[in-house]
Protein backbone atom coordinates (compact mmCIF):
# COMPACT_ATOMS: atom_id res chain seq x y z
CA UNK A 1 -104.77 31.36 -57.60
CA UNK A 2 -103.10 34.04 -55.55
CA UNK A 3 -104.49 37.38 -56.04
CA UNK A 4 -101.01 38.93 -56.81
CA UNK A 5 -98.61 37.43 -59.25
CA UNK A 6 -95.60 35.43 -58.16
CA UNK A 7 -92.51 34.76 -59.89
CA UNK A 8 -88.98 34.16 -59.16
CA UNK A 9 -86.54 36.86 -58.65
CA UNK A 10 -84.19 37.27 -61.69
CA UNK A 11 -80.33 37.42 -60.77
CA UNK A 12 -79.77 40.88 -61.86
CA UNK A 13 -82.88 41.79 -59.59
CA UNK A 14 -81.10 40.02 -56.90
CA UNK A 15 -78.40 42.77 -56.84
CA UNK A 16 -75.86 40.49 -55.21
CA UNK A 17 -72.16 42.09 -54.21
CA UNK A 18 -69.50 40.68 -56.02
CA UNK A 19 -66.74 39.11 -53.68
CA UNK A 20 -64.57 41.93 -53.66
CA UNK A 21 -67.61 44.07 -51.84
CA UNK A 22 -68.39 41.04 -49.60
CA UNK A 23 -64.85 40.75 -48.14
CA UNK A 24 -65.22 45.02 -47.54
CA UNK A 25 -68.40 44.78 -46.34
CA UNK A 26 -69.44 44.57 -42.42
CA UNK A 27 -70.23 40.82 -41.33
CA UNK A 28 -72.22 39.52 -38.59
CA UNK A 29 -70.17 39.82 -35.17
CA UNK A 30 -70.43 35.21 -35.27
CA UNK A 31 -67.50 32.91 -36.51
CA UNK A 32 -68.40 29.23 -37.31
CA UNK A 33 -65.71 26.60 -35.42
CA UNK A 34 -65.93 23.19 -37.30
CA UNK A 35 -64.49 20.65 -35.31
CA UNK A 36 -63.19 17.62 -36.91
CA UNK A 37 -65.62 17.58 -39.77
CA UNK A 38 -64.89 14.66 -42.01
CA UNK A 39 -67.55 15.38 -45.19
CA UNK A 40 -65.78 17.59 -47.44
CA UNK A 41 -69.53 18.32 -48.78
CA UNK A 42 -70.38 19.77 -45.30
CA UNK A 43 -67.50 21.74 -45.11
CA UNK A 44 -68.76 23.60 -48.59
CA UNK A 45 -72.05 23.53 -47.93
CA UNK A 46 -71.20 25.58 -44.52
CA UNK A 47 -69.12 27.95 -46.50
CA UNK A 48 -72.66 28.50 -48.62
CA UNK A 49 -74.24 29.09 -45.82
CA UNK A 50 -71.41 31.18 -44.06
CA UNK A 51 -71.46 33.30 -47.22
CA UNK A 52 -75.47 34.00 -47.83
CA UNK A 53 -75.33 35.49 -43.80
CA UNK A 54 -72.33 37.45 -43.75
CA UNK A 55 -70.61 35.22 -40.84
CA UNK A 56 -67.50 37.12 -40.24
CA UNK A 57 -65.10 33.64 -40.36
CA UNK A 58 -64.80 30.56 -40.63
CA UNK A 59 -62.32 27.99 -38.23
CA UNK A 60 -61.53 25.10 -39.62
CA UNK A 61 -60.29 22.43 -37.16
CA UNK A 62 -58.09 19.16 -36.61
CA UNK A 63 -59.12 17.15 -39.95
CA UNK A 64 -61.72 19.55 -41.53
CA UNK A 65 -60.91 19.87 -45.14
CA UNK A 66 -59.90 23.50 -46.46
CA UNK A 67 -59.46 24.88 -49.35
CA UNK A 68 -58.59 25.11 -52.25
CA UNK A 69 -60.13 21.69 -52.94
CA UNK A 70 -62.53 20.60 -55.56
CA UNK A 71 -64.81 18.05 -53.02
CA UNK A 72 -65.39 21.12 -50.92
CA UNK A 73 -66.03 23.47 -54.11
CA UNK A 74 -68.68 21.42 -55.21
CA UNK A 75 -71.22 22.68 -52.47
CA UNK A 76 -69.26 26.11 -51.54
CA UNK A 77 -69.97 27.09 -55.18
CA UNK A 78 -67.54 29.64 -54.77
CA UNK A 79 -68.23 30.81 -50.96
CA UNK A 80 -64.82 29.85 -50.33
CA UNK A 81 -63.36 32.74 -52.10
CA UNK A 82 -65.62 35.96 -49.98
CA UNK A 83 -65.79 33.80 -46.86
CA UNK A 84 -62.63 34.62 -44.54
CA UNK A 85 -60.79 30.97 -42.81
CA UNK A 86 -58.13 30.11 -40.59
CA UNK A 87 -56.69 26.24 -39.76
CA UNK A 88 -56.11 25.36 -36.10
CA UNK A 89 -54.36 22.15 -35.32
CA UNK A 90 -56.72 21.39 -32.80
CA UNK A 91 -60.26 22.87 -31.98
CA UNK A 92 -58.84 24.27 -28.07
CA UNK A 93 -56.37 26.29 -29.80
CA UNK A 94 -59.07 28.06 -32.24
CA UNK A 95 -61.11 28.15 -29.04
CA UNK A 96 -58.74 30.17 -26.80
CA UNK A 97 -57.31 32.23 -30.30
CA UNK A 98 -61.41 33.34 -29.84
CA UNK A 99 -61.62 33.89 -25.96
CA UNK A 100 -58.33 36.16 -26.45
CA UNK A 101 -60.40 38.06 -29.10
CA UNK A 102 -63.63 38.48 -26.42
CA UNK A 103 -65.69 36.09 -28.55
CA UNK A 104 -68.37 34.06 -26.60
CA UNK A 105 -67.65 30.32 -27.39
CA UNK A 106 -70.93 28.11 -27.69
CA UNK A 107 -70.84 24.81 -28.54
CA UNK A 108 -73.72 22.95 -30.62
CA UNK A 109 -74.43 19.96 -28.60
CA UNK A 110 -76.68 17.56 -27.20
CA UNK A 111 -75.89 17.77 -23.14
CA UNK A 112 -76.62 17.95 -19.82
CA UNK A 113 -77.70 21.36 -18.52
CA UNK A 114 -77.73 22.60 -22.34
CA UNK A 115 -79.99 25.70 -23.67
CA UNK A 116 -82.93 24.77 -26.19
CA UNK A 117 -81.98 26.82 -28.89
CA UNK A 118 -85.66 28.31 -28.82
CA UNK A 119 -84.61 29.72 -25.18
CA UNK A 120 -80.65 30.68 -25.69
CA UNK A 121 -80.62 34.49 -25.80
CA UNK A 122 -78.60 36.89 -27.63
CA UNK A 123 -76.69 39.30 -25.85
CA UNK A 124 -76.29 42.97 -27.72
CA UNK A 125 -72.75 43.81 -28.92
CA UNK A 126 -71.21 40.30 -28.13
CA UNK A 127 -69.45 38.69 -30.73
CA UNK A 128 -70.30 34.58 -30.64
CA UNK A 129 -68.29 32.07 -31.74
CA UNK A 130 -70.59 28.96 -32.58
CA UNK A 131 -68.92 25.29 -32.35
CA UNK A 132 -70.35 22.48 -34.68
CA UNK A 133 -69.00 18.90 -34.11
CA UNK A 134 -67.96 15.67 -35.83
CA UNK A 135 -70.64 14.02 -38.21
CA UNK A 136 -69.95 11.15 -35.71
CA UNK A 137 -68.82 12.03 -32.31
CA UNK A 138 -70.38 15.53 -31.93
CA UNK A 139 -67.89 18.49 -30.43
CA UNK A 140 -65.16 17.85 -28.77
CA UNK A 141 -65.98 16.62 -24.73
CA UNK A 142 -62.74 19.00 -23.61
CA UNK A 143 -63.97 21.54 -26.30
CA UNK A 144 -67.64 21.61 -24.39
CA UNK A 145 -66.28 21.92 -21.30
CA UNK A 146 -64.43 25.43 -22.40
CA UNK A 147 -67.50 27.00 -23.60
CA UNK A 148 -69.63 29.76 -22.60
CA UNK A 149 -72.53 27.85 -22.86
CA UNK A 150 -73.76 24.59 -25.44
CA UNK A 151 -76.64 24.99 -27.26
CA UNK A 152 -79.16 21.98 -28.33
CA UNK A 153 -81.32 22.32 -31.27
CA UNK A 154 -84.55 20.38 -30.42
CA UNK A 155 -85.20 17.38 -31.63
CA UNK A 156 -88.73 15.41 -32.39
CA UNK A 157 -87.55 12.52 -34.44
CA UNK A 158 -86.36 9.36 -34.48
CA UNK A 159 -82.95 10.16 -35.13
CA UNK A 160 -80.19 11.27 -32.44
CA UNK A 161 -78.76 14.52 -34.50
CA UNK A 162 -79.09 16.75 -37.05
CA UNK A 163 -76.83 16.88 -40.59
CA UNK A 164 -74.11 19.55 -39.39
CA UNK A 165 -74.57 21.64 -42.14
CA UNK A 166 -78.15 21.66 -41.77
CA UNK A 167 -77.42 22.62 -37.79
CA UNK A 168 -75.01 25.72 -38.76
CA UNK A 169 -78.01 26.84 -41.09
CA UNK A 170 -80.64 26.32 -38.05
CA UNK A 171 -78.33 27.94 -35.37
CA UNK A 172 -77.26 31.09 -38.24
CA UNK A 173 -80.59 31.95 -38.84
CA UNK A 174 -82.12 31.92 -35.54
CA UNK A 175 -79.14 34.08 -34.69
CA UNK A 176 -80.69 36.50 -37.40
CA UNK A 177 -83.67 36.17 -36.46
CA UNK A 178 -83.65 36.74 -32.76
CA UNK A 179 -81.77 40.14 -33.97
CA UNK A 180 -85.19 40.89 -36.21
CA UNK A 181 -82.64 40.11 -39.39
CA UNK A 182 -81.52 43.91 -38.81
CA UNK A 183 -77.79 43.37 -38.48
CA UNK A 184 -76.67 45.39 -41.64
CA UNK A 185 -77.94 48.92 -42.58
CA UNK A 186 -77.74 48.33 -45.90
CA UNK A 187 -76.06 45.63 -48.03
CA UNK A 188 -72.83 47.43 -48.30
C-alpha cells in the first residue's frame, strides 16, 4: 500500500473554467490543421484534446467533418463549443491563410529527411501550426512539400502509423512538455 492516500480528484476540486473563460483565456501559440480526416470520431476526439491543452484553433480541411454534428459530438463532449475552427476548401489554402499569419507549418508525417519527434525543437515565441493527415493516405504530398519542416513520431511496432487522434495527443503534449508545461501563468 502506498504510504500516502490516493484518490481521485472530485470535479469541483478540478476547478475547471467554464467555456465562456476558455474562449477569454490565453491559448497555446499551436493550431491543429486536419487534412482530409474522414472519422467523424477523430475529428471530436481532437477537439477533446484541442480543448484539455488550450490549442489556440482548430482547421478543418477538404472533407473533415465540422460542426455542429452529433457523430463528432460524441467524442468532443462539448470541446466543440470553447475550441475556436475555421473550414478551408483545401488544406494549401489553410496552409498559406497560416504562413500569412507567421505561423510555422509542420506536417505529421512519415518521410524522407523528417525530424524524430524526440529531436524536433521548439523555437521560443513561434507560433506552430501542426498538420495531421488522412486516416488513409497521411498529409497531403503538395501539403508536405509547403512545410517548415515534417515531423515523424517513432514507431516500434508492427503497424505503419499511428490513430490520428492519438498522434495530435502525442505531438500536443510533447509540445508542452518540451516548454516544461509552463505556457500559462495561471489558468485564467
Amino acid at each position: 500500500m502506498p504510504s500516502t492516500e490516493i484518490k481521485k480528484t472530485s470535479m469541483e476540486e478540478l476547478g475547471r473554467i467554464s467555456p465562456k473563460e476558455f474562449k477569454k483565456s490565453d491559448k497555446a501559440p499551436i493550431c491543429l490543421v486536419l487534412d482530409n480526416i474522414r472519422s467523424l470520431q477523430n475529428v471530436g476526439s481532437i477537439f477533446r484534446t484541442a480543448d484539455a491543452f488550450r490549442i489556440t484553433k482548430i482547421y478543418l480541411c477538404g472533407i473533415t467533418g465540422q460542426p455542429p454534428n452529433r457523430e463528432i459530438e460524441k467524442t468532443a463532449l462539448g470541446a466543440t463549443e470553447s475550441i475556436d475552427f475555421e473550414y478551408f476548401k483545401t488544406t494549401l489554402e489553410a496552409i498559406n491563410a497560416l504562413k500569412e499569419n507567421n505561423y510555422k507549418i509542420i506536417s505529421i508525417e512519415q518521410a524522407h529527411n523528417s525530424t524524430s519527434l524526440e529531436n524536433f525543437k521548439i523555437q521560443a515565441k513561434t507560433k506552430y501550426a501542426f498538420v495531421f493527415g488522412n486516416e488513409v493516405f497521411g498529409v497531403e504530398e503538395t501539403v508536405v512539400q509547403e512545410s517548415d519542416e515534417v515531423v515523424e513520431i517513432p514507431q516500434f511496432g508492427t503497424k505503419h502509423s499511428l490513430n490520428v487522434s492519438i498522434s495530435a495527443g502525442i505531438v500536443i503534449w510533447d509540445y508542452y512538455s518540451k516548454n516544461n508545461l509552463n505556457l500559462f501563468s495561471s489558468p485564467s
